[in-house]
Protein backbone atom coordinates (compact mmCIF):
# COMPACT_ATOMS: atom_id res chain seq x y z
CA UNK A 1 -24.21 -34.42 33.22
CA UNK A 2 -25.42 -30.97 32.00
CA UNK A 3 -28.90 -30.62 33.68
CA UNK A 4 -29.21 -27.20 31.77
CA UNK A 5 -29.25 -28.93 28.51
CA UNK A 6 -32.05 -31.79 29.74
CA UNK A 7 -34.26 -28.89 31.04
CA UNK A 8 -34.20 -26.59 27.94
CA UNK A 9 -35.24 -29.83 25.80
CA UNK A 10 -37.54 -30.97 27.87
CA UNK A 11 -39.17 -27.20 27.84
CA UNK A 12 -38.96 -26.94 24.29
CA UNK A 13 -40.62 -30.12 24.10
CA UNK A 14 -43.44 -29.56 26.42
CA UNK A 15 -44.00 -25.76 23.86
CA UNK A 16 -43.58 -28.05 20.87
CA UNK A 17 -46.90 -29.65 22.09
CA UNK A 18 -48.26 -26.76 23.33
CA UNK A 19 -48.25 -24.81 19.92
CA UNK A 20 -49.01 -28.29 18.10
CA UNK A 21 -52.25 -28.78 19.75
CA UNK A 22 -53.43 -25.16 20.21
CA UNK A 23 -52.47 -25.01 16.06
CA UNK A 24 -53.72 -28.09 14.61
CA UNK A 25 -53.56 -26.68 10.57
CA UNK A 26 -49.78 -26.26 10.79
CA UNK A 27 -48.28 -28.54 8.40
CA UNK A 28 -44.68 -27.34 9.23
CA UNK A 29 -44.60 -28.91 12.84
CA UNK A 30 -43.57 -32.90 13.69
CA UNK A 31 -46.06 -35.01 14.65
CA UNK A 32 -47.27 -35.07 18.28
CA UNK A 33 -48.18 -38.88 19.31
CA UNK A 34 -47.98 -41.97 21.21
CA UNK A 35 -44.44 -42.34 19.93
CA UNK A 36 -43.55 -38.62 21.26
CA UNK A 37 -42.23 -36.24 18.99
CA UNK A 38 -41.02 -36.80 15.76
CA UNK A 39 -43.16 -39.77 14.68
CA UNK A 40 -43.16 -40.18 11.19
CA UNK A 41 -46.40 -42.56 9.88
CA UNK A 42 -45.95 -43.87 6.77
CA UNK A 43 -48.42 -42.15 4.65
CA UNK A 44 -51.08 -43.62 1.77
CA UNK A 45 -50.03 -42.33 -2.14
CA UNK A 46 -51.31 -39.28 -2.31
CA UNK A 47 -55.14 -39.13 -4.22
CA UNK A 48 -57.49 -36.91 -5.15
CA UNK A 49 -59.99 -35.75 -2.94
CA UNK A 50 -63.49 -36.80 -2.89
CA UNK A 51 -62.71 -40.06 -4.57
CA UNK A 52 -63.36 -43.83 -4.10
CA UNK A 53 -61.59 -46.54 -4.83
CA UNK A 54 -59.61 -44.09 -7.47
CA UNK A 55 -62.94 -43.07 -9.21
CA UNK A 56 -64.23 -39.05 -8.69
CA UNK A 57 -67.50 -37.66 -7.95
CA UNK A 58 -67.83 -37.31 -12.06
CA UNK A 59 -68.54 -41.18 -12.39
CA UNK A 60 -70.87 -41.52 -9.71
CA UNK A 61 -72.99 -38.69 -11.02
CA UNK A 62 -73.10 -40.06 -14.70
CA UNK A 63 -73.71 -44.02 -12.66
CA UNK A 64 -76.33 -42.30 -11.16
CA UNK A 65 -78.03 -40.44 -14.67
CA UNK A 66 -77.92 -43.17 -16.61
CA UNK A 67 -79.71 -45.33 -13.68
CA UNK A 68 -82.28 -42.95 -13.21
CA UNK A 69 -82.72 -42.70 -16.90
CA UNK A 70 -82.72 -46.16 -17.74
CA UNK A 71 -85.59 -46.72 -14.58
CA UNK A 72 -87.45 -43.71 -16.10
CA UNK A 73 -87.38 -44.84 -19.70
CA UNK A 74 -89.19 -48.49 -18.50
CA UNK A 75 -91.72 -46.86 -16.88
CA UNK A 76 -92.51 -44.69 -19.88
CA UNK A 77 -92.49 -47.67 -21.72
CA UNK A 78 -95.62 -48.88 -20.30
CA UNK A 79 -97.11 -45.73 -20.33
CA UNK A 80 -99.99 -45.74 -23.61
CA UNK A 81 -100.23 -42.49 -25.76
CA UNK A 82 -98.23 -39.77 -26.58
CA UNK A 83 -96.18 -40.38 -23.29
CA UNK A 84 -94.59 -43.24 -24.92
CA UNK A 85 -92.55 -41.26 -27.14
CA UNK A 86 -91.68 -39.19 -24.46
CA UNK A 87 -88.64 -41.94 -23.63
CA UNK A 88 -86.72 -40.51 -26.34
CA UNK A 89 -86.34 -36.92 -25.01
CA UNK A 90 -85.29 -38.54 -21.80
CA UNK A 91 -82.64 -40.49 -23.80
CA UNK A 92 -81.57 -37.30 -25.56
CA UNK A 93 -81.51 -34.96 -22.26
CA UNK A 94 -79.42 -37.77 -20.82
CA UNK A 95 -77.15 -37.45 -24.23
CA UNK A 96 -76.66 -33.68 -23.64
CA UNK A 97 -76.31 -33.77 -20.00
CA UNK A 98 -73.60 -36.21 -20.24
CA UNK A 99 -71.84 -34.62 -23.44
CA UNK A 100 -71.63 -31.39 -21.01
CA UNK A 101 -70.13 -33.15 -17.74
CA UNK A 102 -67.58 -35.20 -20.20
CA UNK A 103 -66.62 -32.19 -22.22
CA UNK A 104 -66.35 -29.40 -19.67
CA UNK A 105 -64.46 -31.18 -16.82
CA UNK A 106 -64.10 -28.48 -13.34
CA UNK A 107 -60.68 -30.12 -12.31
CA UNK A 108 -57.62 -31.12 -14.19
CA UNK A 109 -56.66 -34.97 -14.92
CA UNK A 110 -53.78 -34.98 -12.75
CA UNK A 111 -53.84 -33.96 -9.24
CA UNK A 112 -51.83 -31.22 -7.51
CA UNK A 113 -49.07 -32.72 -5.30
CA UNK A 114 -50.09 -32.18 -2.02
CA UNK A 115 -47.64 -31.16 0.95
CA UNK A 116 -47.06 -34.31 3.99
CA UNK A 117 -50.00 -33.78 6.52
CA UNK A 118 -49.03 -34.04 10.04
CA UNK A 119 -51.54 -35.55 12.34
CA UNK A 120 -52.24 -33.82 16.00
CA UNK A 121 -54.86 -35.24 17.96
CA UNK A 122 -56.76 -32.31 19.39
CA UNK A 123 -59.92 -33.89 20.84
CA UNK A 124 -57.84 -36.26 22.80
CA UNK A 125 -59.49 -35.64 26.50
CA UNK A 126 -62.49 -35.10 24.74
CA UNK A 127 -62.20 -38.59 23.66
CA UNK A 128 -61.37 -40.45 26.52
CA UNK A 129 -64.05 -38.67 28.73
CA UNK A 130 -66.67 -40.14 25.98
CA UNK A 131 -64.77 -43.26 26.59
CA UNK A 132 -65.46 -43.66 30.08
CA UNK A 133 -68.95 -42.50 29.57
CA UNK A 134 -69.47 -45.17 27.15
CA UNK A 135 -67.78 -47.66 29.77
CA UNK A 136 -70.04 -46.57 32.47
CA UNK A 137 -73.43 -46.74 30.77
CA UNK A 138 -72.12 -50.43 29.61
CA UNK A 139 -71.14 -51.76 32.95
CA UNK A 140 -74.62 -49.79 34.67
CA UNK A 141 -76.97 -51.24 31.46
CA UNK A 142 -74.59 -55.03 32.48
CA UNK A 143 -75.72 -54.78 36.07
CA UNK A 144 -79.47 -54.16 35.24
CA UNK A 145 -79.71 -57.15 32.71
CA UNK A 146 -78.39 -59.02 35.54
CA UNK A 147 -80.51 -58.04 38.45
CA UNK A 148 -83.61 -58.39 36.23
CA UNK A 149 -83.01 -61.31 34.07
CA UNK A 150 -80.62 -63.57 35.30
CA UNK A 151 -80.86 -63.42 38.59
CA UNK A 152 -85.00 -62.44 38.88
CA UNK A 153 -86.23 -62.89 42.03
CA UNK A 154 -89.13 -65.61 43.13
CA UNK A 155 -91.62 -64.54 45.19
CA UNK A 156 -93.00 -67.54 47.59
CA UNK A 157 -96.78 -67.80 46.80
CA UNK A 158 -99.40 -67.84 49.84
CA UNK A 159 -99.78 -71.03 51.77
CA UNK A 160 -103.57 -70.40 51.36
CA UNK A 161 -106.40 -68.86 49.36
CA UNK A 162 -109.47 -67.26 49.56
């Protein structure tokens, strides 16, 4: 058996982690995880991002004008005077606002193909120290419910009275 060999990979392991968790951003390095290196995770189709459920930031703001309008026009509604014709400006400032955002889109319909990401937990002893804080305070709060309310003591009361 060549011992040289084993040594080598196992140093050039032990630097692939090194440089993989001191470097987090590099996107050209295999991922570092339970399953050692190597691990490939099968990955979601890339999206864009800042979206839900397939839907941008650009519906969500117009959701959220037309809402606002709509409450705004009812209460002007049941305003009396000249502020009752003040619902249609609001209707056409809503018009123009959303004529703008539809017309003069900031990003292009299709998304840029993004490179694989590789994931490299670096907060992982950060983690479990939180972990066993966590654990602690649960098993120290567990012991206090139990000396004070399931177990409470009961005090004999004086054979006699003043």
């Amino acid at each position: 058996m060549n011992w040289d060999f084993l040594c080598l990979t196992a140093h050039q392991e032990t630097q692939e982690r090194t440089e993989a968790w001191r470097y987090p951003h590099t996107r050209d390095r295999q991922l570092i995880g339970p399953g050692g290196p190597g691990l490939q995770l099968s990955a979601a189709p890339p999206c864009m991002a800042g979206t839900v459920l397939g839907v941008g930031a650009g519906v969500f703001i117009l959701a959220l004008l037309w809402v606002s309008v709509l409450l705004l026009c009812l209460l002007l509604s049941r305003a009396s005077g000249i502020a009752r014709f003040s619902v249609i400006f609001v209707f056409l400032g809503a018009l123009i606002i959303t004529a703008v955002l539809l017309l003069f889109p900031r990003a292009s319909e299709f998304p840029a193909p993004e490179a694989e990401m590789k994931i490299v937990d670096a907060f992982f002893i950060g983690r479990y120290v939180l972990l066993a804080f966590i654990t602690l305070v649960f098993l120290g709060s567990l012991f206090l419910v139990l000396i004070h309310h399931i177990v409470e003591p009961i005090y004999a009361k004086p054979l006699r009275s003043h």
